[in-house]
Structures are given as structure tokens and as C-alpha cells.
PDB file of N, CA and C in Angstrom:
ATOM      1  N   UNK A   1      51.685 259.765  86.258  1.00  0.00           N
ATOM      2  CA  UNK A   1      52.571 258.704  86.701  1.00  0.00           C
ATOM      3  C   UNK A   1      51.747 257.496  87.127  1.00  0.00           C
ATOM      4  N   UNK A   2      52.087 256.221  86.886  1.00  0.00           N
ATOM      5  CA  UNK A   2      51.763 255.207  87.289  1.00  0.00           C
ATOM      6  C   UNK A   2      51.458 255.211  88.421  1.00  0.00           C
ATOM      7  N   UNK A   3      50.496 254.070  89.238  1.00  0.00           N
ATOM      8  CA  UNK A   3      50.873 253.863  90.462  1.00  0.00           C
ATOM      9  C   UNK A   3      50.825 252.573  90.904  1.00  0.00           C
ATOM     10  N   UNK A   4      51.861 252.849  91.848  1.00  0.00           N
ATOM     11  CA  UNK A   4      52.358 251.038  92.276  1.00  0.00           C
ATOM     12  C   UNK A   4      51.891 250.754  93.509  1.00  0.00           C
ATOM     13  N   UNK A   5      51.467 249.206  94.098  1.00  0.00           N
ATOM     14  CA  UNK A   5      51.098 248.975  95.458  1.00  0.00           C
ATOM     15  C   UNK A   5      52.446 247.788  95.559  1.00  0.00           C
ATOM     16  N   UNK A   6      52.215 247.495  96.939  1.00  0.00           N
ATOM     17  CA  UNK A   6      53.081 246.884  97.719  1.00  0.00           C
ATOM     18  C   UNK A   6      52.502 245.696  98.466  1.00  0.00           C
ATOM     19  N   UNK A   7      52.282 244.823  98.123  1.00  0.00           N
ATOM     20  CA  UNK A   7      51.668 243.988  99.018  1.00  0.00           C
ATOM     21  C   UNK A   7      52.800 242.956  99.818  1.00  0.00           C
ATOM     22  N   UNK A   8      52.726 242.617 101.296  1.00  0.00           N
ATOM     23  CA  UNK A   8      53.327 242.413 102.133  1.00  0.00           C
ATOM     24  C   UNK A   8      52.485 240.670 102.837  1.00  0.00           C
ATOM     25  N   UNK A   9      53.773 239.322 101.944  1.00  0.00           N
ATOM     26  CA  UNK A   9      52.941 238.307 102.414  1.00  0.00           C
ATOM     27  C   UNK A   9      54.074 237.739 103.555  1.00  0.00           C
ATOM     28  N   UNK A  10      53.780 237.649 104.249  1.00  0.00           N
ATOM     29  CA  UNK A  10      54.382 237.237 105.440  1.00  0.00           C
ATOM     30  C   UNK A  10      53.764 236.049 105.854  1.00  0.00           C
ATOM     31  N   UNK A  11      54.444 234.579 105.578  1.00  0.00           N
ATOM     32  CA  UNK A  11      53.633 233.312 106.260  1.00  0.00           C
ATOM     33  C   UNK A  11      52.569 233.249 105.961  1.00  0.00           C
ATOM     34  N   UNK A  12      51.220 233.080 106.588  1.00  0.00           N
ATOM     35  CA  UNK A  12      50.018 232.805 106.195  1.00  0.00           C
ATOM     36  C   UNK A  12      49.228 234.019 106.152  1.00  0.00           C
ATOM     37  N   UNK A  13      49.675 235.451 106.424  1.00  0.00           N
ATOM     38  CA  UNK A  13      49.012 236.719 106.436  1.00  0.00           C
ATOM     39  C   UNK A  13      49.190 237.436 105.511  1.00  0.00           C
ATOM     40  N   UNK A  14      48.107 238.447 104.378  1.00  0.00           N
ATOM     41  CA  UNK A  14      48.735 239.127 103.554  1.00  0.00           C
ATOM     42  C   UNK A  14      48.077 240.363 104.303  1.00  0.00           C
ATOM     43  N   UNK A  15      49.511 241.798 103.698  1.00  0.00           N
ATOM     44  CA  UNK A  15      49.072 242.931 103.952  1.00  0.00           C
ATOM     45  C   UNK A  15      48.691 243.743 102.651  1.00  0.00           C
ATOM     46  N   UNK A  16      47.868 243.939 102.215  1.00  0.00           N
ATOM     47  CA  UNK A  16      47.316 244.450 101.250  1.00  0.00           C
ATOM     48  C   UNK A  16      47.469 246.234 101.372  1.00  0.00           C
ATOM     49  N   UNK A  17      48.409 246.965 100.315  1.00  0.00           N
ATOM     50  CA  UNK A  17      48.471 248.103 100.270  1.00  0.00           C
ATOM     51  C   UNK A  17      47.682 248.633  99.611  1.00  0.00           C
ATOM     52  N   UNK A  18      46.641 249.071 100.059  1.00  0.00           N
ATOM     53  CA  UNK A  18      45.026 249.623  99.688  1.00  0.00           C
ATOM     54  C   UNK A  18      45.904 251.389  99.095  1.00  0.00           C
ATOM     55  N   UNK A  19      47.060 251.963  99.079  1.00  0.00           N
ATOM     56  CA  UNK A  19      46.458 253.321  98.795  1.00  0.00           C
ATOM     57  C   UNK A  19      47.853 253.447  97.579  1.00  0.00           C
ATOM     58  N   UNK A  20      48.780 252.594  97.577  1.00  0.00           N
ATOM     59  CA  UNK A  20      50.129 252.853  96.658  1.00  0.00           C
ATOM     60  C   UNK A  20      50.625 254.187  96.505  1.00  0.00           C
ATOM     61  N   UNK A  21      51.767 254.106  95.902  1.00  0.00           N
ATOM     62  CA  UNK A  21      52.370 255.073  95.574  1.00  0.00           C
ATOM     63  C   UNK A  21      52.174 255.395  93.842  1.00  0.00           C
ATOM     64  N   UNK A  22      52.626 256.709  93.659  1.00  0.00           N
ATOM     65  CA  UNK A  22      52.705 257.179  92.340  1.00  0.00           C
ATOM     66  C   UNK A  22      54.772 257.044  92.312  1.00  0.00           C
ATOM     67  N   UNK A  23      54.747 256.268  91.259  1.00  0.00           N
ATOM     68  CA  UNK A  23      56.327 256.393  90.717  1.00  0.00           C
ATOM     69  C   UNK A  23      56.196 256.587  89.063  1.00  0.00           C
ATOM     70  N   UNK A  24      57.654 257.064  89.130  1.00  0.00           N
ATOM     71  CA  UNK A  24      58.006 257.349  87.364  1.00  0.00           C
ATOM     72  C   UNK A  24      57.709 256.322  86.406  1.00  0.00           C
ATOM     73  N   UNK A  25      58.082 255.035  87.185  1.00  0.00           N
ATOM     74  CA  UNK A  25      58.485 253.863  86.323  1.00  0.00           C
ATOM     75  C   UNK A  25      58.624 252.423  87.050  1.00  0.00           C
ATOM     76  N   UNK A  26      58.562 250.994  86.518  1.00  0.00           N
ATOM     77  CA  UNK A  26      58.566 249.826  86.692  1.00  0.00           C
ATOM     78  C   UNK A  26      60.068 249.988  87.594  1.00  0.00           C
ATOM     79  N   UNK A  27      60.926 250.255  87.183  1.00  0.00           N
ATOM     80  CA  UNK A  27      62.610 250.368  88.140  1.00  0.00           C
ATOM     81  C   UNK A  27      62.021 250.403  89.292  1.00  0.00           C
ATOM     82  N   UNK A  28      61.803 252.157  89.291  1.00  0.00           N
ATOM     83  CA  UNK A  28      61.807 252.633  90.351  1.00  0.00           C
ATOM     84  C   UNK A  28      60.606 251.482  91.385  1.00  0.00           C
ATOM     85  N   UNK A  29      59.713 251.496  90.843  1.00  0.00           N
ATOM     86  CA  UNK A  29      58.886 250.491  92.009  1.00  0.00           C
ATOM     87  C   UNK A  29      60.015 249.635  92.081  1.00  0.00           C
ATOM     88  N   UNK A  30      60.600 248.634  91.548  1.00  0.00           N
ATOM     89  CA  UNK A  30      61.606 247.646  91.953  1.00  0.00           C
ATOM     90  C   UNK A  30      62.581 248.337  92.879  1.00  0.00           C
ATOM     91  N   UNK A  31      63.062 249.429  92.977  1.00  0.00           N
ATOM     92  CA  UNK A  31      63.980 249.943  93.566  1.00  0.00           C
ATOM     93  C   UNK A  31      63.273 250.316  94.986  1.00  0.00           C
ATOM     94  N   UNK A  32      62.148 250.804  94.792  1.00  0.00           N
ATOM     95  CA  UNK A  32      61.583 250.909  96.400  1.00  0.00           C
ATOM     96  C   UNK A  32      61.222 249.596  97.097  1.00  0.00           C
ATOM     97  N   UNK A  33      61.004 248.452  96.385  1.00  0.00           N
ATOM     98  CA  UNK A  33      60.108 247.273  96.814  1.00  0.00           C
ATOM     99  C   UNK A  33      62.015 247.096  97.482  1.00  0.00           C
ATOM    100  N   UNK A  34      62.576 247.113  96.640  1.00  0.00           N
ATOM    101  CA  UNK A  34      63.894 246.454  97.259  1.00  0.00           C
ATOM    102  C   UNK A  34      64.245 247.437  98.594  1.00  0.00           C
ATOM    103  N   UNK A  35      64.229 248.644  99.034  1.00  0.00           N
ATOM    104  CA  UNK A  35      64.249 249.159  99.852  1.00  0.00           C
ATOM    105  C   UNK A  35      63.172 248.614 100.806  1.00  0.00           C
ATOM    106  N   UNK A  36      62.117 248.845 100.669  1.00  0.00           N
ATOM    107  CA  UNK A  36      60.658 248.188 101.606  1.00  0.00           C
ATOM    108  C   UNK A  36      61.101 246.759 102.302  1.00  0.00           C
ATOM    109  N   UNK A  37      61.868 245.825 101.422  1.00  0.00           N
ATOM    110  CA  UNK A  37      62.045 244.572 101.770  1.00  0.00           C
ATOM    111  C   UNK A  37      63.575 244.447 103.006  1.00  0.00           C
ATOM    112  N   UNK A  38      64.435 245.423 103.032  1.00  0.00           N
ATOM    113  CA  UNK A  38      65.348 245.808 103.838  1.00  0.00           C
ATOM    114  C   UNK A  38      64.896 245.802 104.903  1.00  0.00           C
ATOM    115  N   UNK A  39      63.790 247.147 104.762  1.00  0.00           N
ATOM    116  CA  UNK A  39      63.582 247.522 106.389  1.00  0.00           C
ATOM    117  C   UNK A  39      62.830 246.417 106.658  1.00  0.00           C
ATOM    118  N   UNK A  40      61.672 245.770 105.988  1.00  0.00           N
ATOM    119  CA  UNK A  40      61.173 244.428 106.978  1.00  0.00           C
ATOM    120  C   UNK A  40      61.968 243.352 107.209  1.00  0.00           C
ATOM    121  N   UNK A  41      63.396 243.325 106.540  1.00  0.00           N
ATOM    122  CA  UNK A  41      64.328 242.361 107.352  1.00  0.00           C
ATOM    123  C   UNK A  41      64.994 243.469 108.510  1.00  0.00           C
ATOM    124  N   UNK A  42      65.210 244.070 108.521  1.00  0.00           N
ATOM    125  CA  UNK A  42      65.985 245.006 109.815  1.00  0.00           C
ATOM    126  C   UNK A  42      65.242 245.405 111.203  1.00  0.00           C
ATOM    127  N   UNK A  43      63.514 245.084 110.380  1.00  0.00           N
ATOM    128  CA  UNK A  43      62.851 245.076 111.939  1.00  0.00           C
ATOM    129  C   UNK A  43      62.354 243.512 112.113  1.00  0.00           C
ATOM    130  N   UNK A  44      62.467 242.676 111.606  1.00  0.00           N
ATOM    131  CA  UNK A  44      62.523 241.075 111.931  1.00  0.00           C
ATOM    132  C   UNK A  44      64.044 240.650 112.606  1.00  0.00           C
ATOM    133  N   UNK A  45      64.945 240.959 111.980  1.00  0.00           N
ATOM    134  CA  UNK A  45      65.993 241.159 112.676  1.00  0.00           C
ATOM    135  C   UNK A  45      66.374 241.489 114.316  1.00  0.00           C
ATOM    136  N   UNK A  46      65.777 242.757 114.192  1.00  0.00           N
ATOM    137  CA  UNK A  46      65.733 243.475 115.741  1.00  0.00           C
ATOM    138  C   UNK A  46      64.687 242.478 116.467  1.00  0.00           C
ATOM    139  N   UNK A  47      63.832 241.934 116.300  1.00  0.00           N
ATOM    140  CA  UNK A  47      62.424 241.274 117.020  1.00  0.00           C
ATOM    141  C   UNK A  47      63.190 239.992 116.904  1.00  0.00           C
ATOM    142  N   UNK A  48      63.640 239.564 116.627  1.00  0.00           N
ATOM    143  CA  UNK A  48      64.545 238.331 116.441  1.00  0.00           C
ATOM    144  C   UNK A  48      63.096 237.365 115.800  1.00  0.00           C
ATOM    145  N   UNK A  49      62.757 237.919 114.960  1.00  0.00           N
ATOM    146  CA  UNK A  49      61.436 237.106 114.206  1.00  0.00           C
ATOM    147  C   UNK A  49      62.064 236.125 112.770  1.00  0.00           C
ATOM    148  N   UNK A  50      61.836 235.292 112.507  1.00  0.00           N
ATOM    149  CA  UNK A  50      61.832 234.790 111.342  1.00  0.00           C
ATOM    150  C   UNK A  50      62.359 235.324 109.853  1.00  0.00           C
ATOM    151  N   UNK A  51      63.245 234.678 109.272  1.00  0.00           N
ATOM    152  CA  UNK A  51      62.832 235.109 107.522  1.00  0.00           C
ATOM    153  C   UNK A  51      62.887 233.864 107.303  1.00  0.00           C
ATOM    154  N   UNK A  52      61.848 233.823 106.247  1.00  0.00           N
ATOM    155  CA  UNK A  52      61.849 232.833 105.897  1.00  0.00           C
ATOM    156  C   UNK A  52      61.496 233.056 104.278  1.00  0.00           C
ATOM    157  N   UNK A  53      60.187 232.799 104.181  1.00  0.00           N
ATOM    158  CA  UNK A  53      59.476 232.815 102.975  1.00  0.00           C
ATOM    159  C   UNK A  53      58.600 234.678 102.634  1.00  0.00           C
ATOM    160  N   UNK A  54      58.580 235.401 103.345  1.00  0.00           N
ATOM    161  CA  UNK A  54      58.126 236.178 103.009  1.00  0.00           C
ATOM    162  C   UNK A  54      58.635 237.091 101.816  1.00  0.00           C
ATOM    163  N   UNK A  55      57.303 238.093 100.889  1.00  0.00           N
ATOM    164  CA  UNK A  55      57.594 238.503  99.768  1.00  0.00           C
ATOM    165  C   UNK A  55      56.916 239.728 100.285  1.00  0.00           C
ATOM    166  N   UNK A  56      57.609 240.520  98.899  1.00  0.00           N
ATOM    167  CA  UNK A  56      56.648 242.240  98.541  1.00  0.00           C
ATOM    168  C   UNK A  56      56.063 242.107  97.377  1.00  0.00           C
ATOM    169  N   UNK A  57      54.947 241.823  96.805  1.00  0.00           N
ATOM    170  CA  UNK A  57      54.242 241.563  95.690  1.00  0.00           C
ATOM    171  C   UNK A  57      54.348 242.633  95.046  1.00  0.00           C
ATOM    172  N   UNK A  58      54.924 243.634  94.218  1.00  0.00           N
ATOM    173  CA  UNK A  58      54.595 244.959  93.368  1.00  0.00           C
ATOM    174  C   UNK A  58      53.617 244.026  92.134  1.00  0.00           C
ATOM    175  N   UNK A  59      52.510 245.577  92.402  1.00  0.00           N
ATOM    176  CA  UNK A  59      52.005 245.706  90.802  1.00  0.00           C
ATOM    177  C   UNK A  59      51.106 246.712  91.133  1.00  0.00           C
ATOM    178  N   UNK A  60      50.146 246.781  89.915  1.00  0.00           N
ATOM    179  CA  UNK A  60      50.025 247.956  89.242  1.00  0.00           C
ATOM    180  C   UNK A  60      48.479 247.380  89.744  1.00  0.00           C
ATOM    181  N   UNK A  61      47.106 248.981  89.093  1.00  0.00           N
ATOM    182  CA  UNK A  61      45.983 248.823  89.572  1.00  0.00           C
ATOM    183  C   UNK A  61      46.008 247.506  88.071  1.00  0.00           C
ATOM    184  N   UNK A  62      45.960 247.593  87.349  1.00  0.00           N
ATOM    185  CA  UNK A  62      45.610 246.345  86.211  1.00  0.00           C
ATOM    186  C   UNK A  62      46.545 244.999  86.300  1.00  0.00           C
ATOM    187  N   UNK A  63      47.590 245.284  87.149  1.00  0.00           N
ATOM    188  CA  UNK A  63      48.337 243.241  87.200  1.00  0.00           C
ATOM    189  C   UNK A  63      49.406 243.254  87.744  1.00  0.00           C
ATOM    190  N   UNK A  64      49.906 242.135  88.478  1.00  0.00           N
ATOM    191  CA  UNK A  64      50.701 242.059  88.904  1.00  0.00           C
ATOM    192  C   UNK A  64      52.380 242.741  88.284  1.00  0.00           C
ATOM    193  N   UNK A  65      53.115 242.610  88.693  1.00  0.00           N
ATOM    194  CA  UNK A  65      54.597 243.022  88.347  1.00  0.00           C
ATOM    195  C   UNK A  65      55.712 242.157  88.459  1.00  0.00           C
ATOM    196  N   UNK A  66      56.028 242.026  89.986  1.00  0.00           N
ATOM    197  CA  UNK A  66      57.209 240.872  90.433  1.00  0.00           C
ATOM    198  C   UNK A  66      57.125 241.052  91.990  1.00  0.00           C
ATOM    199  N   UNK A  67      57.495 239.945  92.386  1.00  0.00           N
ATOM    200  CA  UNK A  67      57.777 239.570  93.347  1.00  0.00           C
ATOM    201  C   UNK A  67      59.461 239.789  94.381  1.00  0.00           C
ATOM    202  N   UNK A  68      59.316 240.436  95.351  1.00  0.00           N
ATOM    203  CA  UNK A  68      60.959 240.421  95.846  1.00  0.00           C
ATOM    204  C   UNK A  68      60.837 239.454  97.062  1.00  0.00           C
ATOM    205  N   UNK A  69      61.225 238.391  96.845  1.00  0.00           N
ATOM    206  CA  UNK A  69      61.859 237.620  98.217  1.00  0.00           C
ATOM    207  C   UNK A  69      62.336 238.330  99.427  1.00  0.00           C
ATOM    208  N   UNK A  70      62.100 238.327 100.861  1.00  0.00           N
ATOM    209  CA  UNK A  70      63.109 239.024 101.373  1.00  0.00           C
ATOM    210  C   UNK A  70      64.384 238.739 101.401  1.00  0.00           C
ATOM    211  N   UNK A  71      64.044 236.790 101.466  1.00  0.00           N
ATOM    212  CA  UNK A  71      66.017 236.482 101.299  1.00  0.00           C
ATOM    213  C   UNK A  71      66.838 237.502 100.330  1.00  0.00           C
ATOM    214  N   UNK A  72      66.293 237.809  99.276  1.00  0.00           N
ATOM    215  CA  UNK A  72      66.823 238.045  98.197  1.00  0.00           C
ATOM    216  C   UNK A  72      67.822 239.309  98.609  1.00  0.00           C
ATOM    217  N   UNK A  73      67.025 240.182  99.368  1.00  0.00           N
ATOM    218  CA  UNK A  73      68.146 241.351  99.801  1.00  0.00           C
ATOM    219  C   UNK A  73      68.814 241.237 100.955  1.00  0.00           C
ATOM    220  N   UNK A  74      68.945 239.705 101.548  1.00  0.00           N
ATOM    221  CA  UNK A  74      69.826 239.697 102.515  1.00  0.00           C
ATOM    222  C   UNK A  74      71.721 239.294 102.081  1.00  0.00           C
ATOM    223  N   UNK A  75      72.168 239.933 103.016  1.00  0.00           N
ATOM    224  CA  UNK A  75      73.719 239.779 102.250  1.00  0.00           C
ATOM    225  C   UNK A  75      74.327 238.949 103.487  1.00  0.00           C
ATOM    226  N   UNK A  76      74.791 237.522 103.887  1.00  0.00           N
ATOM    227  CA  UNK A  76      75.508 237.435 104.849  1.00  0.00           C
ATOM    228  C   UNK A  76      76.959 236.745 104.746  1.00  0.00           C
ATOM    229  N   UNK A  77      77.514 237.684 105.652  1.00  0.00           N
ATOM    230  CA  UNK A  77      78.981 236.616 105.887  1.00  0.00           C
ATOM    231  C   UNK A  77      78.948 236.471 107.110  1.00  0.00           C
ATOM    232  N   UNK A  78      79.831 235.135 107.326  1.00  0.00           N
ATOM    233  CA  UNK A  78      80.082 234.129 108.286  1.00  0.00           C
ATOM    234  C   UNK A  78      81.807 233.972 108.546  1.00  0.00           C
ATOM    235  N   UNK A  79      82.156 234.298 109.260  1.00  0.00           N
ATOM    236  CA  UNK A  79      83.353 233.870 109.155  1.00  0.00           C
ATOM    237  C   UNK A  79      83.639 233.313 111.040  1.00  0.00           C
ATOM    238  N   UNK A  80      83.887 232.197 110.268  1.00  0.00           N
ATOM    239  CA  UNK A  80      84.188 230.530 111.069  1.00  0.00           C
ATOM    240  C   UNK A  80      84.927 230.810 112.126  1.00  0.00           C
ATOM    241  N   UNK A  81      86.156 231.743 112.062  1.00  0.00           N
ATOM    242  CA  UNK A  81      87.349 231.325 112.914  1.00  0.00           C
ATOM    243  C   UNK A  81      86.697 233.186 113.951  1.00  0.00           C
ATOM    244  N   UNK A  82      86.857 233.104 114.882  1.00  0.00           N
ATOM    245  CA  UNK A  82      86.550 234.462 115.751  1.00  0.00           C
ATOM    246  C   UNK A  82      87.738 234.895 116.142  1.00  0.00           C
ATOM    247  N   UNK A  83      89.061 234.289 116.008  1.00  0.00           N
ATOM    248  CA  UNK A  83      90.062 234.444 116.479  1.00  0.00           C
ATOM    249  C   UNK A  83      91.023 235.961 115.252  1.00  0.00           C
ATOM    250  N   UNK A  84      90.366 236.703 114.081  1.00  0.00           N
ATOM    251  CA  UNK A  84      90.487 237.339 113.807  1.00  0.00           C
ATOM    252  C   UNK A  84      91.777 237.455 112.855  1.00  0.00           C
ATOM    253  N   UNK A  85      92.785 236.184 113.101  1.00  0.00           N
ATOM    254  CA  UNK A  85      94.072 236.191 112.370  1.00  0.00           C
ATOM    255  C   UNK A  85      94.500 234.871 111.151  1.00  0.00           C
ATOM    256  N   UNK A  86      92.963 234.260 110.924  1.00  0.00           N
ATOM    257  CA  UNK A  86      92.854 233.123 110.053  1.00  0.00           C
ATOM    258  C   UNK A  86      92.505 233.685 108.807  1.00  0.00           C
ATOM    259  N   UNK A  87      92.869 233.390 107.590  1.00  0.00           N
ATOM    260  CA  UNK A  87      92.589 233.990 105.947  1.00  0.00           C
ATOM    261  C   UNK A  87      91.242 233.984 105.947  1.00  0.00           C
ATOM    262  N   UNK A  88      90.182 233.075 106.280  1.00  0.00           N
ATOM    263  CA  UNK A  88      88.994 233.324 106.149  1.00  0.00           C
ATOM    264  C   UNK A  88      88.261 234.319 106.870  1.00  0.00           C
ATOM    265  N   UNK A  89      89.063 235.426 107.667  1.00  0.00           N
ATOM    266  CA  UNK A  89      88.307 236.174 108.205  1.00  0.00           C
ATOM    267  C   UNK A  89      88.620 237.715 107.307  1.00  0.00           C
ATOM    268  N   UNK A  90      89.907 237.670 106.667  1.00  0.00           N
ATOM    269  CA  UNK A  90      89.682 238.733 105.284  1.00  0.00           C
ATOM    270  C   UNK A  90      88.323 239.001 105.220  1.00  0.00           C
TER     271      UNK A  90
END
């Protein structure tokens, strides 16, 4: 099996995943990077820290792969009215 690293750029710091994982396939690294990128919004979240620009670099020991934004797996709704009985809060 392949193996994939994870690199973690946060602002001006990179975290370099020196030991990777072994996965089946290109997905599946996408499917964990997209998991990986959750929990570092859910503990930035809790720390009330920043998102901003940070990424999970996947690739391989010979080249890069893709990049996941963290925005990218954030999902938000907003709804305007708090009063609970306005259509936009459907």
C-alpha cells in the first residue's frame, strides 16, 4: 500500500508529518485529510483560535497530491432572526 503524509500549514508554521500513513488509495488519503481537517477546525473552534488560511498538504514519498483548505470543510448557517418563528430560521 501506498503511503500518504499529512502536512499541517497553519499561518507562518509548517507541521511536517515525518512518519505517514499506509492507505489503499488517493480517495482514501482525501477522505482522511478531510477528516484530519475537521478535527483541526473543532479544536480551533474550542480555543476560540482563528481559521483562516490554513491547509493539510497530502502527498506521497515522490510528490505532492492536493491540498484541503480548512474553510473547505466548514459548513455554516446563520440564521438572522433568534426569535425562532421567522421563515429564515427553517
Amino acid at each position: 500500500m501506498p503511503r500518504y503524509f499529512f502536512n499541517v500549514h497553519d499561518f507562518d508554521e509548517t507541521f511536517i508529518d515525518e512518519d505517514g500513513i499506509e492507505l489503499p488509495d488517493d480517495g482514501q488519503a482525501k477522505h482522511e485529510a478531510i477528516l484530519a481537517a475537521r478535527e483541526l477546525v473543532m479544536e480551533k473552534v474550542r480555543s476560540g483560535d482563528l481559521i483562516a488560511d490554513q491547509t493539510i498538504e497530502v502527498q506521497t514519498p515522490e510528490h505532492p497530491l492536493f491540498v484541503i483548505p480548512l474553510r473547505a470543510v466548514i459548513n455554516i448557517k446563520i440564521d438572522l432572526c433568534p426569535c425562532r418563528l421567522c421563515p429564515s430560521f427553517a
